[in-house]
N, C-alpha and C. Protein backbone atom coordinates (compact mmCIF):
# COMPACT_ATOMS: atom_id res chain seq x y z
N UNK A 1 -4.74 109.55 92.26
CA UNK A 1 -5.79 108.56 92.10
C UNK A 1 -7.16 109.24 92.19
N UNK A 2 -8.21 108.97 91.12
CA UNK A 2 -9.52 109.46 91.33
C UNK A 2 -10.10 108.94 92.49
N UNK A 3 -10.79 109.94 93.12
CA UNK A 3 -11.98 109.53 94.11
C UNK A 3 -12.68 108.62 93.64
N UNK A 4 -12.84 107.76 94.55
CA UNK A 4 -13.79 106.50 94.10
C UNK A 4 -15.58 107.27 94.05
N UNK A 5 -15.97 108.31 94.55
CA UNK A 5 -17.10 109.32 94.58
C UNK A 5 -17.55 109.49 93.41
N UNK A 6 -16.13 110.11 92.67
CA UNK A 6 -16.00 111.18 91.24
C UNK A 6 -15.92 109.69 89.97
N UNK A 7 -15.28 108.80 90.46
CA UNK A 7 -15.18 107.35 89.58
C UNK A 7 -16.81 107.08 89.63
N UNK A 8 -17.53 106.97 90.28
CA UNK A 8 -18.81 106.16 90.29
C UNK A 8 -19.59 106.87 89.10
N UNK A 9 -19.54 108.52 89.79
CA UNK A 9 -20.49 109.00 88.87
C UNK A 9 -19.78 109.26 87.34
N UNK A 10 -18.14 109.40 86.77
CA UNK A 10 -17.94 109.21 85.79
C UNK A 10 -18.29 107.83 84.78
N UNK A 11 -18.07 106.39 86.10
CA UNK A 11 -19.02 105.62 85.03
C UNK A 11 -20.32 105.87 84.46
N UNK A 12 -21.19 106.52 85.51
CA UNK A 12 -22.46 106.90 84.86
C UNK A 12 -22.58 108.10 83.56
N UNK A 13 -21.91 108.26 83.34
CA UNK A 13 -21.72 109.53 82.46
C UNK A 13 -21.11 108.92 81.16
N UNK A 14 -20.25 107.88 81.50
CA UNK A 14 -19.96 106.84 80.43
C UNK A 14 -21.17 105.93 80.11
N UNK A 15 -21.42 105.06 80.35
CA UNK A 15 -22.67 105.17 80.49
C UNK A 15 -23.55 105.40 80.13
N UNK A 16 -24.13 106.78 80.38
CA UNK A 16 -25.20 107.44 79.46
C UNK A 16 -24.49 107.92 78.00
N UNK A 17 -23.29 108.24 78.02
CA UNK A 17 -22.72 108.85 76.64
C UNK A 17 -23.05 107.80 75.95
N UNK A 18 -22.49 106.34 76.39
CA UNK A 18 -22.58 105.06 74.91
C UNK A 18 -23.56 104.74 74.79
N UNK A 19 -25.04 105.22 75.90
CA UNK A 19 -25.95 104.82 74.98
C UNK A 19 -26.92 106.07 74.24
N UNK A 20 -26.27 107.21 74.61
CA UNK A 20 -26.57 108.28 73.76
C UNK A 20 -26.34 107.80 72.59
N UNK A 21 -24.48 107.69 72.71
CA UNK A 21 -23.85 108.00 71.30
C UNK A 21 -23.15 108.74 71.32
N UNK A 22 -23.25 109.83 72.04
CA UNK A 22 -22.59 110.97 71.68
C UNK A 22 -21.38 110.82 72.96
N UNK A 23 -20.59 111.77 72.81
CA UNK A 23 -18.99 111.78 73.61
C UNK A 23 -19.96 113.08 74.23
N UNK A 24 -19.72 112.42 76.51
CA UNK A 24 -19.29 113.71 76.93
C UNK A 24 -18.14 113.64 77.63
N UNK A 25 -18.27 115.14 78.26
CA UNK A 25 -16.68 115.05 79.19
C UNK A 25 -17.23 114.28 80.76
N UNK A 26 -15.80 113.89 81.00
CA UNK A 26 -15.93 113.24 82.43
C UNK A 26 -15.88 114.29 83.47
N UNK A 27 -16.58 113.92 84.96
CA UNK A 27 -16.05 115.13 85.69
C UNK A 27 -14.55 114.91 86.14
N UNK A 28 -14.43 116.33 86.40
CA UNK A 28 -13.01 116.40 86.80
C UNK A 28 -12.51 116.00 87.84
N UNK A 29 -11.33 116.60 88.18
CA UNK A 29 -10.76 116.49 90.15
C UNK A 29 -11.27 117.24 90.63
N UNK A 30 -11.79 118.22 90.46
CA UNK A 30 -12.31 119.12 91.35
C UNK A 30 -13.78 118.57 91.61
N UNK A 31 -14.47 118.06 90.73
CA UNK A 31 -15.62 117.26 91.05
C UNK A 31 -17.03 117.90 90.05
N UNK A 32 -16.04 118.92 88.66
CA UNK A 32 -17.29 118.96 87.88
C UNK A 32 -16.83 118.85 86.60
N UNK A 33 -18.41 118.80 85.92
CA UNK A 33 -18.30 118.91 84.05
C UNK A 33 -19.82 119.54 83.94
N UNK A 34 -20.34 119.95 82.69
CA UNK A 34 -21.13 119.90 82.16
C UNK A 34 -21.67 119.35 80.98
N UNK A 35 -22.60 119.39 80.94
CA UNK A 35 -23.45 118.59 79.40
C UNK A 35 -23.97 119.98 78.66
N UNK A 36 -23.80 120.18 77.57
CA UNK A 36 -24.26 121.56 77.10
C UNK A 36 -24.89 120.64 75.51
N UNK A 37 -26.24 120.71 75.19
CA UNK A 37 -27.30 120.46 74.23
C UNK A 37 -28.02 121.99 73.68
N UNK A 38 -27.66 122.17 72.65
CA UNK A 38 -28.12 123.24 72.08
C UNK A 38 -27.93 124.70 73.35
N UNK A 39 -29.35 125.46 73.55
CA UNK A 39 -28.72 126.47 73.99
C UNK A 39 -29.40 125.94 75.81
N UNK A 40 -28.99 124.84 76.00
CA UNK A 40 -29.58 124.21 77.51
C UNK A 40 -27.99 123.80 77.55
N UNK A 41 -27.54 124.23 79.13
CA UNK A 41 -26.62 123.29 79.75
C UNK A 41 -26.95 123.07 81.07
N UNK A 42 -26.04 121.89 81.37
CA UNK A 42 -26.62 120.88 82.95
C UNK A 42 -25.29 121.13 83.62
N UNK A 43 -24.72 121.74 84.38
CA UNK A 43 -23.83 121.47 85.09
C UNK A 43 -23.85 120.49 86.15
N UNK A 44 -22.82 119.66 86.08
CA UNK A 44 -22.72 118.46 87.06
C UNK A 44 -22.01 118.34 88.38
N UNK A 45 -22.02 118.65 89.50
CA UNK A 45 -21.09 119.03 90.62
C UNK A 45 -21.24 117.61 91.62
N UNK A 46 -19.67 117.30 92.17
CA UNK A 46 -20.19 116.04 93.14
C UNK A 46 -19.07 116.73 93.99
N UNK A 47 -19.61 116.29 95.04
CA UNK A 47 -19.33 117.14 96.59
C UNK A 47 -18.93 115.75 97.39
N UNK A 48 -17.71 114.68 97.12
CA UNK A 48 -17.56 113.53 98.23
C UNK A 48 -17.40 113.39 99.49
N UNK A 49 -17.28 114.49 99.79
CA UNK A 49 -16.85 114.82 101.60
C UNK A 49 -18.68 115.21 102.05
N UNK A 50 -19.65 115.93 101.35
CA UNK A 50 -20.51 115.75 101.82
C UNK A 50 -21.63 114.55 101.14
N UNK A 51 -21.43 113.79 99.85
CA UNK A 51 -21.36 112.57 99.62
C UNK A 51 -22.81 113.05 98.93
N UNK A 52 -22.56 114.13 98.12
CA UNK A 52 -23.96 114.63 97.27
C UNK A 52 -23.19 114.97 95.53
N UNK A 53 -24.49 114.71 94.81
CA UNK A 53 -24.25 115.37 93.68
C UNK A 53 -25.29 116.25 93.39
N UNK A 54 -24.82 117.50 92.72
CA UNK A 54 -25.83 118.98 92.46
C UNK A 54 -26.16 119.01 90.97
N UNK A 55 -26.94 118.97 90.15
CA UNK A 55 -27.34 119.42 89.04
C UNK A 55 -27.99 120.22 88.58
N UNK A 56 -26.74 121.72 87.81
CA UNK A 56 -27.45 122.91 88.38
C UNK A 56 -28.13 123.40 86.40
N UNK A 57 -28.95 123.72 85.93
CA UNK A 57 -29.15 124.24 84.66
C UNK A 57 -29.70 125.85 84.84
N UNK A 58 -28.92 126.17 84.19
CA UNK A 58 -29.28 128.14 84.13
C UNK A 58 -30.66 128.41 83.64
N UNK A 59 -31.48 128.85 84.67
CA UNK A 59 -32.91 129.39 83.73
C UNK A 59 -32.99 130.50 83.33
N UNK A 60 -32.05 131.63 83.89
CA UNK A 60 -32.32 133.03 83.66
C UNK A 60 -31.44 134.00 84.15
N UNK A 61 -30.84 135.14 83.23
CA UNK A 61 -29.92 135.82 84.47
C UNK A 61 -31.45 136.78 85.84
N UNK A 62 -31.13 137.74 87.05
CA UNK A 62 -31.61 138.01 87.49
C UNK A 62 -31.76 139.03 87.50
N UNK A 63 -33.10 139.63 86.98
CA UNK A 63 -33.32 141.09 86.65
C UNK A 63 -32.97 142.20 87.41
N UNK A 64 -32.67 143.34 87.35
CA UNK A 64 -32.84 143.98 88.35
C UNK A 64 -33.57 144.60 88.75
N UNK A 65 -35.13 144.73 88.62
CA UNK A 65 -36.18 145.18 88.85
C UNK A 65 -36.61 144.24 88.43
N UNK A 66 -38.53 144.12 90.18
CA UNK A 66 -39.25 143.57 89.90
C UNK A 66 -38.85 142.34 90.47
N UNK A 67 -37.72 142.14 91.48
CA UNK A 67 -37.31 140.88 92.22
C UNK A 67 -38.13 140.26 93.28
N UNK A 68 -38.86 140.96 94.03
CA UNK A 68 -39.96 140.39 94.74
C UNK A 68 -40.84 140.06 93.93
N UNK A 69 -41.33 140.18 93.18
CA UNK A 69 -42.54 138.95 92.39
C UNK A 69 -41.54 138.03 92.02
N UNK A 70 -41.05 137.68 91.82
CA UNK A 70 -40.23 136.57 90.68
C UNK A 70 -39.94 135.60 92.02
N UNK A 71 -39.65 136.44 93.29
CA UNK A 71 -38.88 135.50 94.16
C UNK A 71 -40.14 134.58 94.87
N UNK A 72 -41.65 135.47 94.53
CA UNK A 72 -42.71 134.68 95.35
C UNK A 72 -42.65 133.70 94.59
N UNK A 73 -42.78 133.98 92.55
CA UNK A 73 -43.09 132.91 91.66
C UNK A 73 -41.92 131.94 92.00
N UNK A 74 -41.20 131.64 92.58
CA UNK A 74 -40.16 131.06 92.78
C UNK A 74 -40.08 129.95 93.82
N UNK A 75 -40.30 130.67 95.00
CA UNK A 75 -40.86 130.33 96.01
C UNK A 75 -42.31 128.99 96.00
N UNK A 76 -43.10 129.64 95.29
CA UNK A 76 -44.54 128.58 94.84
C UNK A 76 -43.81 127.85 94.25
N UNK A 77 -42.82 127.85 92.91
CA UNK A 77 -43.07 126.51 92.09
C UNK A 77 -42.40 125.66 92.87
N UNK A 78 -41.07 126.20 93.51
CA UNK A 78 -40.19 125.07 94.92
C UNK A 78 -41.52 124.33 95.67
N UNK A 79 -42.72 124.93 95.96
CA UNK A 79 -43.27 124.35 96.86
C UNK A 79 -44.38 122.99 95.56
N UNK A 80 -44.70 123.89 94.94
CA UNK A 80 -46.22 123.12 94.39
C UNK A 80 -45.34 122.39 93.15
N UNK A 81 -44.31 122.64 92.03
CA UNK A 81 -44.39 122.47 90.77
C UNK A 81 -42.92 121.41 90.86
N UNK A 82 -41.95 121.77 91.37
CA UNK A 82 -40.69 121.37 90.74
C UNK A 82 -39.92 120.14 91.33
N UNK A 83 -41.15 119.22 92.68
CA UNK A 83 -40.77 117.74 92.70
C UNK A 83 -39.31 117.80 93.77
N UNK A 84 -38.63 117.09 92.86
CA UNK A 84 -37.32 116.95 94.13
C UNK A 84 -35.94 117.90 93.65
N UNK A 85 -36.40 118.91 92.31
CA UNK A 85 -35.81 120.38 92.54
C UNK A 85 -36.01 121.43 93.16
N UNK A 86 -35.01 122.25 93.00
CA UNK A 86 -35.90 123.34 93.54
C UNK A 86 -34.90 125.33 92.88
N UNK A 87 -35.75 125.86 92.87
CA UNK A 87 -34.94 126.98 92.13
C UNK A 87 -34.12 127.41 93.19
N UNK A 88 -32.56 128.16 92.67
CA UNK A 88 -31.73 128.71 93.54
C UNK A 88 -31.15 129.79 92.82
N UNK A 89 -30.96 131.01 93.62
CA UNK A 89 -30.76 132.10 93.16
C UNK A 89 -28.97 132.58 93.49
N UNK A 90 -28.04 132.56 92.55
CA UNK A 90 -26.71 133.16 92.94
C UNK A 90 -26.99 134.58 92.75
N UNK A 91 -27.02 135.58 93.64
CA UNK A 91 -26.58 136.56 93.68
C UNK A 91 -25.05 137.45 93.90
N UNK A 92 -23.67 136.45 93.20
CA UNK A 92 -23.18 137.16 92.97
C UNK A 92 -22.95 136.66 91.77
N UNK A 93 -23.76 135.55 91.12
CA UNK A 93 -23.43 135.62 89.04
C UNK A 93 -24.32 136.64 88.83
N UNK A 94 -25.76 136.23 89.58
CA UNK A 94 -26.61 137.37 89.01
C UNK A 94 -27.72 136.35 88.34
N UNK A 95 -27.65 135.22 88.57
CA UNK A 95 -28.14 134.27 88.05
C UNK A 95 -29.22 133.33 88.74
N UNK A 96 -30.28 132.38 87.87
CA UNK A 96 -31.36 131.58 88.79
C UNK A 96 -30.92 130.38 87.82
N UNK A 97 -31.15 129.55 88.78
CA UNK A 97 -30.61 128.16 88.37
C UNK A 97 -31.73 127.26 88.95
N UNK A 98 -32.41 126.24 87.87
CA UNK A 98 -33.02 124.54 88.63
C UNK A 98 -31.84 124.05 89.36
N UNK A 99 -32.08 123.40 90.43
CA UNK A 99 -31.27 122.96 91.15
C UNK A 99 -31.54 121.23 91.51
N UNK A 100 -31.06 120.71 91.34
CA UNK A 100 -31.52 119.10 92.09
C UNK A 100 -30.24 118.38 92.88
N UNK A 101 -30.89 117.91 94.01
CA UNK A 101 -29.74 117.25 94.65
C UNK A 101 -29.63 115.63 94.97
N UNK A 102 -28.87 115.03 95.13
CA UNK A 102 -28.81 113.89 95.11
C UNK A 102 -27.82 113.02 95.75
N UNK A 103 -27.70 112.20 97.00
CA UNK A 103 -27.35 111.67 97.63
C UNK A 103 -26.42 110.31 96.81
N UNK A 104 -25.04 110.61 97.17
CA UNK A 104 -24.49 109.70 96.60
C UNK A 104 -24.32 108.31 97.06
N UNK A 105 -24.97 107.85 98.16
CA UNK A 105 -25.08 106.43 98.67
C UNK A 105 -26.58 105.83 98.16
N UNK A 106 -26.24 104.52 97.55
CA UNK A 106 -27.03 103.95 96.77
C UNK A 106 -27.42 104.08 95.03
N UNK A 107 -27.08 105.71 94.97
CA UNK A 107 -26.96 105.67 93.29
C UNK A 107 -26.53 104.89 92.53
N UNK A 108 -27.66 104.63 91.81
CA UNK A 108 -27.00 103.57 90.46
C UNK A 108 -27.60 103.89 89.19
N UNK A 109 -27.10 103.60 88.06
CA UNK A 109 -27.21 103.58 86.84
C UNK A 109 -28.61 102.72 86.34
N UNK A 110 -29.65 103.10 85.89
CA UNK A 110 -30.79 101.76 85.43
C UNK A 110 -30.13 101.21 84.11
């Protein structure tokens, strides 16, 4: 039986697809999917035991030189520019990702 967690936010994903138009995938059991639009994708992660959903989009892999400036520019836009995202760095993809999080009590669909 699906999580009633992973059910909520697949209606929303239904949802937004029919009034896109377009077909996406639902998340899975494990608790993800992505949306991939040209060369932008959104990965979708829902976490029910800690009762959050993550929406992660790739901005860049991570250079290897020259990582302390990038991490201050990084640092500022989390603070001044990027609202209720914020950048996150995997260092073992190698990768920087927008990050946004979102509390799954009360979410709803407009």
């Amino acid at each position: 039986m699906e999580n009633p967690k992973i059910a909520q936010v697949n209606n929303f994903i239904r949802q937004f697809s029919e009034q896109l138009g377009i077909p996406l995938r639902p998340v899975d059991e494990s608790g993800f999917t992505y949306i991939a639009r040209g060369s932008a994708t959104l990965g979708i992660n829902v976490f029910p035991e800690q009762n959050v959903l993550i929406f992660l989009a790739f901005i860049m892999d991570l250079p290897e030189k020259k990582q302390l400036p990038l991490f201050s520019k990084l640092l500022e836009l989390n603070l001044l520019k990027t609202k209720d995202g914020a950048f996150a760095v995997d260092f073992t993809e190698k990768k920087i990702y927008l990050r946004a999080l979102r509390g799954l009590e009360g979410l709803d669909y407009p």
